[in-house]
Every structure is written in structure tokens, then in C-alpha cells.
C-alpha atoms as a PDB file:
ATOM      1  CA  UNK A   1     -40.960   3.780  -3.786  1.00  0.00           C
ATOM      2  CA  UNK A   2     -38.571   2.661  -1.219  1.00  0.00           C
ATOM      3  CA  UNK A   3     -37.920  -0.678  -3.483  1.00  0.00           C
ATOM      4  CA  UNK A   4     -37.390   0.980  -6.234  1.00  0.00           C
ATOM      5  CA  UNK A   5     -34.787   3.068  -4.674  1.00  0.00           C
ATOM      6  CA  UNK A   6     -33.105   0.118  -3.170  1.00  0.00           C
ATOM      7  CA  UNK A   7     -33.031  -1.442  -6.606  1.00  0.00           C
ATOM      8  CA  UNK A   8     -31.455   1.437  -8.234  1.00  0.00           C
ATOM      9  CA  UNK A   9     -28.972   1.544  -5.417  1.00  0.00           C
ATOM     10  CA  UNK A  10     -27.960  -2.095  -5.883  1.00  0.00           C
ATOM     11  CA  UNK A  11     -28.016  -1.694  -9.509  1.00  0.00           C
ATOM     12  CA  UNK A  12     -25.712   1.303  -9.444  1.00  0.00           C
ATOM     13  CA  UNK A  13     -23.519  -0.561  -6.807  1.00  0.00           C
ATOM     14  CA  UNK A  14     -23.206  -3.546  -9.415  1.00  0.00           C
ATOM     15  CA  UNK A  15     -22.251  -1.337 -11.993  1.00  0.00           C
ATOM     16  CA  UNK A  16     -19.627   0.526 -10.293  1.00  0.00           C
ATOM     17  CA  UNK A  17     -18.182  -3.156  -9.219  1.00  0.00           C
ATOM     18  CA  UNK A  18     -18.264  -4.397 -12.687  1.00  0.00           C
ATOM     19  CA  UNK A  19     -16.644  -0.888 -14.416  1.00  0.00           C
ATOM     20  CA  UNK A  20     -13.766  -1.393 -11.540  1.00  0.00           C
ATOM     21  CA  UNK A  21     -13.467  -5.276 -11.850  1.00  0.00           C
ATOM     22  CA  UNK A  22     -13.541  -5.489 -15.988  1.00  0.00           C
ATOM     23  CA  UNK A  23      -9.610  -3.655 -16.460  1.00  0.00           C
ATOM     24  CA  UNK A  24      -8.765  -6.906 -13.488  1.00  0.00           C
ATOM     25  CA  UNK A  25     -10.586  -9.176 -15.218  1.00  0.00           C
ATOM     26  CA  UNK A  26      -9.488  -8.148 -18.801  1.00  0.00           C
ATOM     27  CA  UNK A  27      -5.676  -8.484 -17.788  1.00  0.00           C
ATOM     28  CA  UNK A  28      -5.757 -11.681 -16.136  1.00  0.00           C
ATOM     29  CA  UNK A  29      -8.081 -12.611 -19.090  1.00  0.00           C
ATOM     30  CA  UNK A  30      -5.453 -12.040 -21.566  1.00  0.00           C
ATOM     31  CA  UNK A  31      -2.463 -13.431 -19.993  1.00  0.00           C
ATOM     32  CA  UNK A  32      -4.286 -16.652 -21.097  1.00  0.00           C
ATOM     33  CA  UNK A  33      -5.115 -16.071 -24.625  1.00  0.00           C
ATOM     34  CA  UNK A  34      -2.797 -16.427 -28.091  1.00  0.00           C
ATOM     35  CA  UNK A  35      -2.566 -13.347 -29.883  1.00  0.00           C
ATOM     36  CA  UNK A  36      -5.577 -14.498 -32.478  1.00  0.00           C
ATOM     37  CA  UNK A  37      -8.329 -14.360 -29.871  1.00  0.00           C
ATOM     38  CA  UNK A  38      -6.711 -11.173 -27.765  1.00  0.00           C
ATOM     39  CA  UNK A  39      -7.464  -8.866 -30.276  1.00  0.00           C
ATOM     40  CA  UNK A  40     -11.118 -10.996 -31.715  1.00  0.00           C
ATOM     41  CA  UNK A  41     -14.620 -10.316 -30.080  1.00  0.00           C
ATOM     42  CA  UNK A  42     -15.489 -11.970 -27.586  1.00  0.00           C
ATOM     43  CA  UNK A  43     -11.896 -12.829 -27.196  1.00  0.00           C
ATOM     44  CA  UNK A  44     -10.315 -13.161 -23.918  1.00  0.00           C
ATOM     45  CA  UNK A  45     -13.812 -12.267 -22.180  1.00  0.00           C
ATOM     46  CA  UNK A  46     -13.420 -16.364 -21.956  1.00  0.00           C
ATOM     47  CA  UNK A  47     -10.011 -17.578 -22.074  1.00  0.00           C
ATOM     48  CA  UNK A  48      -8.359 -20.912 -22.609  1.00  0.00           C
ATOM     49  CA  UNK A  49      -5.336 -20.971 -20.236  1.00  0.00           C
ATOM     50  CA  UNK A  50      -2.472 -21.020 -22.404  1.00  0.00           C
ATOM     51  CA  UNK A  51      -0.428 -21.244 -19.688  1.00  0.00           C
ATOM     52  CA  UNK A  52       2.951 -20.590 -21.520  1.00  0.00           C
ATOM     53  CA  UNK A  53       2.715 -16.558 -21.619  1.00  0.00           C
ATOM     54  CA  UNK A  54       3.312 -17.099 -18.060  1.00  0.00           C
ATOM     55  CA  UNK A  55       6.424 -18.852 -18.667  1.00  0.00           C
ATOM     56  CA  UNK A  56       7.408 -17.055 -20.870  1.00  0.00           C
ATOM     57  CA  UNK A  57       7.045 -13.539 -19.404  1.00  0.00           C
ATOM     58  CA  UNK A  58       8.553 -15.574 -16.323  1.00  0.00           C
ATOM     59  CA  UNK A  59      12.205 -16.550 -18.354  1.00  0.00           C
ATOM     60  CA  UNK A  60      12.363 -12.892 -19.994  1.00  0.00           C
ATOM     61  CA  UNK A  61      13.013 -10.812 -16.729  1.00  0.00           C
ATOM     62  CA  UNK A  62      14.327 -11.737 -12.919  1.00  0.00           C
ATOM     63  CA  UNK A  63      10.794 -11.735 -11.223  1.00  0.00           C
ATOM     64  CA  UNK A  64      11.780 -13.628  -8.732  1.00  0.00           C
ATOM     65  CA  UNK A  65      14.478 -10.798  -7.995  1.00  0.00           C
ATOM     66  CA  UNK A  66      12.143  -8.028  -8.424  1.00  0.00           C
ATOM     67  CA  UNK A  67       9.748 -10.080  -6.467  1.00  0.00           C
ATOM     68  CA  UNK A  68      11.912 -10.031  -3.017  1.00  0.00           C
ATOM     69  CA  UNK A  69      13.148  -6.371  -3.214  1.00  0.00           C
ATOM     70  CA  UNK A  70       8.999  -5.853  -3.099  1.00  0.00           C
ATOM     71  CA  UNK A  71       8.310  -7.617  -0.491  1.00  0.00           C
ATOM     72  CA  UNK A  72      11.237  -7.228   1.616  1.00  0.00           C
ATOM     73  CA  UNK A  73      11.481  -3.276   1.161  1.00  0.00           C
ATOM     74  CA  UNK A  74       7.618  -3.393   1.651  1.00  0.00           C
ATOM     75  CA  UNK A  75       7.475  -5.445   5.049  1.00  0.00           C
ATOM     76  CA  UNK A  76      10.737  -3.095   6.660  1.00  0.00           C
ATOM     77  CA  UNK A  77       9.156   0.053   5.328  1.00  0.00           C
ATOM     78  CA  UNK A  78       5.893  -0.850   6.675  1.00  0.00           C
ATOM     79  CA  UNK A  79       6.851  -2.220  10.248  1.00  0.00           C
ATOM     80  CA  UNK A  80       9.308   1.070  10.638  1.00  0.00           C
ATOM     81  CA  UNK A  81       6.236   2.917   9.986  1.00  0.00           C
ATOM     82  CA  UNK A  82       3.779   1.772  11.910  1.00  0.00           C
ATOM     83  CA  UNK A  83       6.103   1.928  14.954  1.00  0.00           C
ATOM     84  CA  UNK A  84       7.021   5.543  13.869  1.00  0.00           C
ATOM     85  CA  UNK A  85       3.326   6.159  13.689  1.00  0.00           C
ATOM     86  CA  UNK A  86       2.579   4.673  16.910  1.00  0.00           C
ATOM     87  CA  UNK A  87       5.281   6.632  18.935  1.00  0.00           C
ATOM     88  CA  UNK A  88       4.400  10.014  17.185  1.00  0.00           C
ATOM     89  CA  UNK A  89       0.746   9.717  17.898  1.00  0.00           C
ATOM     90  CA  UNK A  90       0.825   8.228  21.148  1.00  0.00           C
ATOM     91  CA  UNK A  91       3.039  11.199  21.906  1.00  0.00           C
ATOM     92  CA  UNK A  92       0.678  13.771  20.423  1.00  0.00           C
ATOM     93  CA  UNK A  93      -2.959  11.908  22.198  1.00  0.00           C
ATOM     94  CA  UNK A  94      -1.321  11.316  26.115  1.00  0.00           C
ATOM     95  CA  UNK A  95       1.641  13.485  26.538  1.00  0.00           C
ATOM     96  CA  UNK A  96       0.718  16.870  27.340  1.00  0.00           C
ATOM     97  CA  UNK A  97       2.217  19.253  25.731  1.00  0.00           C
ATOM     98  CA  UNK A  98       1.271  23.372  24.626  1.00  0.00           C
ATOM     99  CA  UNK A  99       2.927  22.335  20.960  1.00  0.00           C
ATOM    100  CA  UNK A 100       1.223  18.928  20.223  1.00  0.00           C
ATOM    101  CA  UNK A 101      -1.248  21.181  18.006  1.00  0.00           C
ATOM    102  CA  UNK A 102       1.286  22.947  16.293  1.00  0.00           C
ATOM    103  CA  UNK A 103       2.814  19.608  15.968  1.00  0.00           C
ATOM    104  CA  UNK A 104      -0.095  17.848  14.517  1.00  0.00           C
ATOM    105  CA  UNK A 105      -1.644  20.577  12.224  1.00  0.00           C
ATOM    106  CA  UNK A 106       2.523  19.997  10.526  1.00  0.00           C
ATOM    107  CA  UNK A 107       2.154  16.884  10.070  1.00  0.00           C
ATOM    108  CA  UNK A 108      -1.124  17.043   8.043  1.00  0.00           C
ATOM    109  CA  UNK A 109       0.368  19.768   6.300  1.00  0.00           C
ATOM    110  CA  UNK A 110       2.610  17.332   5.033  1.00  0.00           C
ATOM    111  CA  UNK A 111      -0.060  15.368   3.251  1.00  0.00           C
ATOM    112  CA  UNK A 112      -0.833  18.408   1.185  1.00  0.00           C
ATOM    113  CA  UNK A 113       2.285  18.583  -0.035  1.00  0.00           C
ATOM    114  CA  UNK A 114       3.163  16.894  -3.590  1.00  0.00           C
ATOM    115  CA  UNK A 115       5.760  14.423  -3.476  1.00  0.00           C
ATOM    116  CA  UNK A 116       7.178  15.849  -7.229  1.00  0.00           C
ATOM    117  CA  UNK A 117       7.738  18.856  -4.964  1.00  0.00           C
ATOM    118  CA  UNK A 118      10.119  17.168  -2.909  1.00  0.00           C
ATOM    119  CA  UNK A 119      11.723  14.828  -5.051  1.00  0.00           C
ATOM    120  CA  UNK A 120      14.472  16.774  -6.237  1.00  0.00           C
ATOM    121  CA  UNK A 121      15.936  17.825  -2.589  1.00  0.00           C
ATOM    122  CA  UNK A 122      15.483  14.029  -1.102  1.00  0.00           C
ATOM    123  CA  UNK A 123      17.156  12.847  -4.027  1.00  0.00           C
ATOM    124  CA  UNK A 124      20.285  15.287  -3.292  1.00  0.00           C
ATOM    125  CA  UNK A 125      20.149  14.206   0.544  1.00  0.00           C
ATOM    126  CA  UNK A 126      20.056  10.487  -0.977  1.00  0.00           C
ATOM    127  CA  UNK A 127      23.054  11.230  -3.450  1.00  0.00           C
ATOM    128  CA  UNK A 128      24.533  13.253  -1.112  1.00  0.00           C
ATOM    129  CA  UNK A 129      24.596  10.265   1.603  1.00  0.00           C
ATOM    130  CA  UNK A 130      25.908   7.921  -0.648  1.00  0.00           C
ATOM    131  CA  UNK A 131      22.294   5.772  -1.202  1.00  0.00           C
ATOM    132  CA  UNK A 132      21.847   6.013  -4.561  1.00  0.00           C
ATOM    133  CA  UNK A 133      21.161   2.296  -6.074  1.00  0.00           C
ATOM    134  CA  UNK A 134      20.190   1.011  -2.625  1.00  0.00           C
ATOM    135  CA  UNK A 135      17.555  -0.085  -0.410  1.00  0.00           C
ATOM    136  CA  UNK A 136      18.233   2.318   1.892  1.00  0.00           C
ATOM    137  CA  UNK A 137      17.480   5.350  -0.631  1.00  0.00           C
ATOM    138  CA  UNK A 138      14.088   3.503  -0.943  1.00  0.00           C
ATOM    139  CA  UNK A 139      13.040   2.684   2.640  1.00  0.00           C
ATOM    140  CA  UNK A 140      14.320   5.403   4.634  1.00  0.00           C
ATOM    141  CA  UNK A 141      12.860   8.189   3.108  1.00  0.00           C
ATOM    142  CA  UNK A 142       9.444   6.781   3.711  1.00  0.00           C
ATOM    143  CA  UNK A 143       9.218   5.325   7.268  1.00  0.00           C
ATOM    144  CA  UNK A 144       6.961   8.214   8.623  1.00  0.00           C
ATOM    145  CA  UNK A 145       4.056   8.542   6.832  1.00  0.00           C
ATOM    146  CA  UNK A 146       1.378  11.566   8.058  1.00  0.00           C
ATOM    147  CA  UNK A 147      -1.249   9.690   7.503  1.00  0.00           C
ATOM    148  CA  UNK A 148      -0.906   6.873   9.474  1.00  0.00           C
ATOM    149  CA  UNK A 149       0.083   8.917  12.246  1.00  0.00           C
ATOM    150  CA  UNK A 150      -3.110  10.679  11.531  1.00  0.00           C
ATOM    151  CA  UNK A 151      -4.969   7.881  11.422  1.00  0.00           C
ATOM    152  CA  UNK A 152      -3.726   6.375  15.017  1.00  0.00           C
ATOM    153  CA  UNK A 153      -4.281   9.678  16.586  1.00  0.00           C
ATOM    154  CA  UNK A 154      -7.708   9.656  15.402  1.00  0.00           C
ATOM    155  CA  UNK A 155      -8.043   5.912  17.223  1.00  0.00           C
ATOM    156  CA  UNK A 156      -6.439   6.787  20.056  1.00  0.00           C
ATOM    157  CA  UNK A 157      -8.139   9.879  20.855  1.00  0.00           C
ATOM    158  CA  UNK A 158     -12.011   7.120  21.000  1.00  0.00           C
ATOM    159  CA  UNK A 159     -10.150   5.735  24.324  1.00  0.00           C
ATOM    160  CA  UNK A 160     -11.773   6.908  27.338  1.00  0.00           C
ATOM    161  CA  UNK A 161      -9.120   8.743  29.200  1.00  0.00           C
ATOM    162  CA  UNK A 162     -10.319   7.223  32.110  1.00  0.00           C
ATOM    163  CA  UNK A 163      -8.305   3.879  31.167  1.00  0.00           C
ATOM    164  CA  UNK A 164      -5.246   5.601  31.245  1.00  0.00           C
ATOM    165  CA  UNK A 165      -5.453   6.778  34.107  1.00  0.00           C
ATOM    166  CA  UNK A 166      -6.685   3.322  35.937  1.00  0.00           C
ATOM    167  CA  UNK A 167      -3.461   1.939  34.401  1.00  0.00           C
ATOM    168  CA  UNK A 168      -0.898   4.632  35.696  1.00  0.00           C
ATOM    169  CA  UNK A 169      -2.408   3.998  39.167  1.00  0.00           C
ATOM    170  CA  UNK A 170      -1.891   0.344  38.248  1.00  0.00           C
ATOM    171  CA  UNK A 171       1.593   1.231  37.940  1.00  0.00           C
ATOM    172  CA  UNK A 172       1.694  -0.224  34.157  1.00  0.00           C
ATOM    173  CA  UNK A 173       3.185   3.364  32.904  1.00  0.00           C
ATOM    174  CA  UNK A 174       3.174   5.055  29.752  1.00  0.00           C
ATOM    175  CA  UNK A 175       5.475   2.599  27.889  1.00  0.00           C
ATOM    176  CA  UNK A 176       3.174  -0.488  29.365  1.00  0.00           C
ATOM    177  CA  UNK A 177      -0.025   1.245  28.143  1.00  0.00           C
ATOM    178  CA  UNK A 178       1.139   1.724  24.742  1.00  0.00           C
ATOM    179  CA  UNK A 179       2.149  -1.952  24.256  1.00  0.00           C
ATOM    180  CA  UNK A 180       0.420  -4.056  26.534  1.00  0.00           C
ATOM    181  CA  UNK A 181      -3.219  -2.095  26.082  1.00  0.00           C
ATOM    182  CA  UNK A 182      -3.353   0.573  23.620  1.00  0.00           C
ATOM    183  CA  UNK A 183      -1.750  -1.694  21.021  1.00  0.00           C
ATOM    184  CA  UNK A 184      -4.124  -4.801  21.274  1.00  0.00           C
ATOM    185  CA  UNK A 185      -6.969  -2.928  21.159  1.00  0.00           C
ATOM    186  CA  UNK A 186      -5.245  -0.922  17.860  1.00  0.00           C
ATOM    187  CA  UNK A 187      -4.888  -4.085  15.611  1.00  0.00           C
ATOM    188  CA  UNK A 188      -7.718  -3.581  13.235  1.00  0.00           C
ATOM    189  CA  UNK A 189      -6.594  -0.190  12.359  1.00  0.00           C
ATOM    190  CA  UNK A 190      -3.020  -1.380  12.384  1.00  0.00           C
ATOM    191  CA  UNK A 191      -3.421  -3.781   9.881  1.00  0.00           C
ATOM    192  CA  UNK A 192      -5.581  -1.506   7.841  1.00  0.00           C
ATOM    193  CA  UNK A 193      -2.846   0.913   8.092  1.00  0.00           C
ATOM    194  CA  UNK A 194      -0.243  -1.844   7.590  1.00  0.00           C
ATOM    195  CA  UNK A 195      -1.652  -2.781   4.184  1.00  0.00           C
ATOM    196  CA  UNK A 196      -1.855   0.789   3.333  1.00  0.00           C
ATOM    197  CA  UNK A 197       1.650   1.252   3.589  1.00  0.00           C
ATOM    198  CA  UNK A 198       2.084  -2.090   2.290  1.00  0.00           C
ATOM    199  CA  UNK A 199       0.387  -1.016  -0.847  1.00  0.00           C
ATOM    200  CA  UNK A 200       2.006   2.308  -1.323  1.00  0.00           C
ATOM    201  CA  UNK A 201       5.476   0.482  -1.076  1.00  0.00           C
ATOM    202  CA  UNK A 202       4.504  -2.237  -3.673  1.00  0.00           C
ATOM    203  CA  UNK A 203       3.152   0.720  -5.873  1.00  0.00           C
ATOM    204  CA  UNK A 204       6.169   3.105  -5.563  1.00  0.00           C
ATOM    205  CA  UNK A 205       7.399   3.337  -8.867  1.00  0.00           C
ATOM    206  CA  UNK A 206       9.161   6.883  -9.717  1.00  0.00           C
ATOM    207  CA  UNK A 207      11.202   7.234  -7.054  1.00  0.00           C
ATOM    208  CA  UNK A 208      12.830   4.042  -7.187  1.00  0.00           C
ATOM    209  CA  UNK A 209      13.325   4.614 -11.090  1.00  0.00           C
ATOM    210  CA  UNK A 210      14.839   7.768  -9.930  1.00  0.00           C
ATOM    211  CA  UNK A 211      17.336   6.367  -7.375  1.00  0.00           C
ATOM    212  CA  UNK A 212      18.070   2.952  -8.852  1.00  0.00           C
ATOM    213  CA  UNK A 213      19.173   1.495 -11.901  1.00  0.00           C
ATOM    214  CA  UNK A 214      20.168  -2.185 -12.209  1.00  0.00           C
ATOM    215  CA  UNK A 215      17.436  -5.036 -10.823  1.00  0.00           C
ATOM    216  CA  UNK A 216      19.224  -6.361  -8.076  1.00  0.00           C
ATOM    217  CA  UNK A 217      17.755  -3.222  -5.819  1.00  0.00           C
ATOM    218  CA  UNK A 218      14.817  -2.355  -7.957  1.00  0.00           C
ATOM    219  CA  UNK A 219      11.011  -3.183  -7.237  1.00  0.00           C
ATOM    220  CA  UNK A 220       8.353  -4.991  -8.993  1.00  0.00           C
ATOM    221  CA  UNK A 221       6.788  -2.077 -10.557  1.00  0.00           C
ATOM    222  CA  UNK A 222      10.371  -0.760 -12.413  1.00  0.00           C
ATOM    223  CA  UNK A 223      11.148  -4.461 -13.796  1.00  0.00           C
ATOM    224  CA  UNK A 224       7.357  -4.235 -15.116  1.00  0.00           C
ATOM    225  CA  UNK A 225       8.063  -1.092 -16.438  1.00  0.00           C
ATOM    226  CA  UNK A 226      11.213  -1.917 -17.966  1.00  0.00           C
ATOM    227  CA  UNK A 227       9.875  -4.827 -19.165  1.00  0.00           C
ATOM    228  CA  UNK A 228       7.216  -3.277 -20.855  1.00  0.00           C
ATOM    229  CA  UNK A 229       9.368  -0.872 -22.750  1.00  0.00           C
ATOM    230  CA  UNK A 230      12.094  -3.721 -23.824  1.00  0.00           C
ATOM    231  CA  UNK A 231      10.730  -7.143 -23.638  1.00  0.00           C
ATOM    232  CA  UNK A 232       8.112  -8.720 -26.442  1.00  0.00           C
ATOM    233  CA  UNK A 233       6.917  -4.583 -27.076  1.00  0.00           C
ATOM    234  CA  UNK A 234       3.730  -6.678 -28.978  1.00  0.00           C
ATOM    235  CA  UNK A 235       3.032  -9.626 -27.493  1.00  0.00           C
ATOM    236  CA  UNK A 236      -0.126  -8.206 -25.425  1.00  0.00           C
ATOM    237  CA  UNK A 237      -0.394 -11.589 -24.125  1.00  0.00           C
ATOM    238  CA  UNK A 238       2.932 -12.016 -22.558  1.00  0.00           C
ATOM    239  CA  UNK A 239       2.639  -8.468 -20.800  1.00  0.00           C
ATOM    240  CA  UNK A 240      -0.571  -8.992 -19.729  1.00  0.00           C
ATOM    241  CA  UNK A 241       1.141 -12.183 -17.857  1.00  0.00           C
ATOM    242  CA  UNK A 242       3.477  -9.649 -16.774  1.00  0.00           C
ATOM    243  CA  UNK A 243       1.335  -7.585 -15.512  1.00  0.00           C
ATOM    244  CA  UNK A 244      -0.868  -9.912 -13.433  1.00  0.00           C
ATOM    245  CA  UNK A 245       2.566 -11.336 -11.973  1.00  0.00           C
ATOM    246  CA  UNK A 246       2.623  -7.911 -10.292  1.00  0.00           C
ATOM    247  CA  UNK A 247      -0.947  -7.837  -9.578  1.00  0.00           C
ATOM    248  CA  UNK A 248      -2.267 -11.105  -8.351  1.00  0.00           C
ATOM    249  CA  UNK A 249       0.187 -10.938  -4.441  1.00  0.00           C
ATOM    250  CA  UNK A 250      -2.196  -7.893  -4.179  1.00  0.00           C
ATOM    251  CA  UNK A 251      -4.813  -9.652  -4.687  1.00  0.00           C
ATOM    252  CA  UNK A 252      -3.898 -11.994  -2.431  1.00  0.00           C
ATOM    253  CA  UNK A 253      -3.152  -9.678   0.490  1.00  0.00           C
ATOM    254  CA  UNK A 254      -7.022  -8.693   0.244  1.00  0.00           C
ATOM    255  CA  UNK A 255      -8.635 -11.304   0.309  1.00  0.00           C
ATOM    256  CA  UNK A 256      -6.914 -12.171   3.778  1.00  0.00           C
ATOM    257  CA  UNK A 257      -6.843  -8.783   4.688  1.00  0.00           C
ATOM    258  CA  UNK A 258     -10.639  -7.796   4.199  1.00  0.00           C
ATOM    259  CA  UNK A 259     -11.935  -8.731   7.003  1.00  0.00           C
ATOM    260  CA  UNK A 260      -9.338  -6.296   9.334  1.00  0.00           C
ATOM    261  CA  UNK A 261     -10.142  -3.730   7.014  1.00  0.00           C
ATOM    262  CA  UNK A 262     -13.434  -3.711   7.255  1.00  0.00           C
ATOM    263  CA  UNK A 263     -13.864  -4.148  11.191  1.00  0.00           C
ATOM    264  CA  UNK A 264     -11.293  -0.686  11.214  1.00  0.00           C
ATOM    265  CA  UNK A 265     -13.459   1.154   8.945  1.00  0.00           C
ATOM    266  CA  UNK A 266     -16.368   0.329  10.738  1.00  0.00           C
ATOM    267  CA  UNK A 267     -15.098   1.297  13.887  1.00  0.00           C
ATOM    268  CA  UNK A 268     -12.260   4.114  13.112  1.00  0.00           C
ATOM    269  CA  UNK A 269     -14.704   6.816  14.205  1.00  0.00           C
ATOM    270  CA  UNK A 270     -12.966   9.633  12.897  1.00  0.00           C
ATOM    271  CA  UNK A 271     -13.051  12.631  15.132  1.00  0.00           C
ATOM    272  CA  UNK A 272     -11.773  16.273  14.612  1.00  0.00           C
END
């Protein structure tokens, strides 16, 4: 009995896996493939590797352009973030104060609410400012997040208080113990929440479309989309190359990021 329970565990784990992996698989699949076999059975199931949809996907839009704004919009937005999240929740965990709840129970409020909600006022205060078509209209806007401050109160609150205090006698103070313990001790749930934020800044696709409108400031995602709607509309091999240009530094960030994620998960220990 217990076998066959374990088997239909793995087998429903494999199946999930495969329903999740096939969409990956079928893009990448058919970035390599001629027209003729994408739409035949079997098809791009096993491609040949006609590398040339990749070139030319590559010469029909500035990847490379969109490519930066990505990454460099991600890695600000991310590192303002996390030190945002790390002052608010260090602040909220050791500094006593009769508001922190009120404080807290806000901020998770804010996760219920719907960013199409709020789109239309940040875009005035954006307009309004002067941002529009700028990095700044697509950075600042998102360098708190609540749930990473969530997330590193929920860490922070696992630490005996019994440390802190053996460090204030030690002299180290409050600024010490945030950086020079509290902080080592954080860096598998800062790098998961790092490539959360990561992600959600390499995924953000309305609101830049909202407050940009010429590549040289817009993302990945927009020049996909863009490119989708004006470049080689039926060549489903060539946007398929298009697409897993967007997808594969993803990929990339983890399989090196995995393990970190993991490890956090494993020992986040969410707490109410």
C-alpha cells in the first residue's frame, strides 16, 4: 500500500513537471525548426538547429538594447529593494515601538491591493514629475516591495533575541547587528528574495508599456511584445527565437540560483 502510494506520488510529480516543462521545451524547440516541420507531427518535438531564426530574430529588433535596460533596471530595482526591505523590517522585528503592528498589518495590506488599481494615480505622480519615458518612472515606483519586507520580518523574527542582546552589551549596536550579523546569517533568503524581485522586474511588462515608448528605455518584455505585433507576424519560428531570447537569462539565473533558493525555503520557517 505504502508503494503504491509513493508510486502514484512520483508519477503525479512527473506529470506535473512534464505539463510545466512541455510550453519551455516547445518554444525553444521551435526556434530551431523551418516552418515545414513547426507546424508537422512530430515536428519540433526533435529539432534540427537551424540556427538562423536566431539571427534573424537577432537583426530585426535592438535586443541587445532591450537586453541592458533589463538587466540594469532589474539589478538597481532589486538592490534598492532589498535594502528598503531590510531597513523596514529590521525596524519593525528590534525597534520597539506601540505602532510596528499597525505598521506591519499596512504593509500586507498592500499586497492585497491590485496594481491596475493603482496604475492610473502613479502614472499621474510619474507624468506629473516629469518621468515619463525614463528609467526612473520604472525603478522608483517599485523599490519597496511588501513582500519582501514580509518575508525578512518573518526571518528575522527565528533569531533568538538573546543574540541581540549579547551584541548590544558587546557594544556592536543596532546598525553593527544588522550588517555585520543579522545580514550574513540572512543570505539565503536574500537571494531568494533577490531573484524574486529580479524576476518581477524582468517580467514587468504593462507598466513600462504605459510609461515608455521608444526602445532606448524600454525592457525586454515590451521589445518582445512589440516585436511580436510588427516583426515576421508568421514566422512562428523566428518568434519562437524571440521568445527564448527573453527566456533562456532566466533560465540561467536558476540554475545558479537553485541551490539558495532551496536552502531559504527549507529554512524560512514562516511564523505568524
Amino acid at each position: 500500500m505504502r508503494k503504491t502510494k509513493r508510486s502514484f506520488a512520483y508519477g503525479f510529480l512527473v506529470l506535473s513537471a512534464l505539463i510545466t516543462l512541455f510550453p519551455i521545451w516547445w518554444i525553444f524547440s521551435t526556434s530551431f525548426e523551418t516552418n515545414t516541420r513547426a507546424y508537422s507531427f512530430p515536428g519540433a518535438l526533435v529539432p534540427q538547429f537551424h540556427w538562423q531564426n536566431y539571427q534573424t530574430a537577432w537583426s530585426l529588433a535592438p535586443w541587445g538594447r532591450f537586453l541592458a535596460n533589463s538587466v540594469g533596471m532589474g539589478l538597481v530595482t532589486t538592490l534598492l529593494a532589498l535594502l528598503t526591505s531590510l531597513l523596514a523590517a529590521y525596524a519593525l522585528v528590534f525597534i520597539p515601538n506601540r505602532l510596528n503592528k499597525l505598521i506591519f498589518s499596512l504593509i500586507l495590506a498592500t499586497m492585497m491591493v491590485p496594481f491596475y488599481s493603482i496604475m492610473i494615480p502613479d502614472y499621474l505622480i510619474v507624468r506629473d514629475l516629469g518621468w515619463l519615458n525614463s528609467y526612473m518612472a520604472q525603478v522608483v515606483p517599485f523599490i519597496a516591495n511588501g513582500f519582501a519586507i514580509f518575508l525578512f520580518v518573518q526571518f528575522m523574527r527565528s533569531f533568538p533575541k538573546e543574540l541581540r542582546d549579547a551584541a548590544l552589551m558587546d557594544g556592536v549596536g543596532r546598525w553593527g547587528y544588522l550588517w555585520r550579523i543579522l545580514v550574513p546569517n540572512l543570505l539565503p533568503a536574500i537571494n531568494t528574495v533577490g531573484v524574486y524581485l529580479f524576476l518581477l522586474s524582468w517580467n514587468a511588462f504593462l507598466w513600462p508599456l504605459v510609461v515608455t515608448n521608444g526602445p532606448t528605455v524600454q525592457p525586454i518584455q515590451v521589445g518582445l511584445a512589440n516585436f511580436l505585433s510588427t516583426a515576421n507576424g508568421t514566422d512562428w519560428t523566428v518568434l519562437s527565437a524571440a521568445a527564448a531570447i527573453t527566456t533562456l537569462p532566466m533560465l540561467i539565473l536558476y540554475v545558479f540560483a537553485q541551490r539558495q533558493i532551496v536552502e531559504s525555503v527549507s529554512r524560512t520557517g514562516i511564523k505568524g
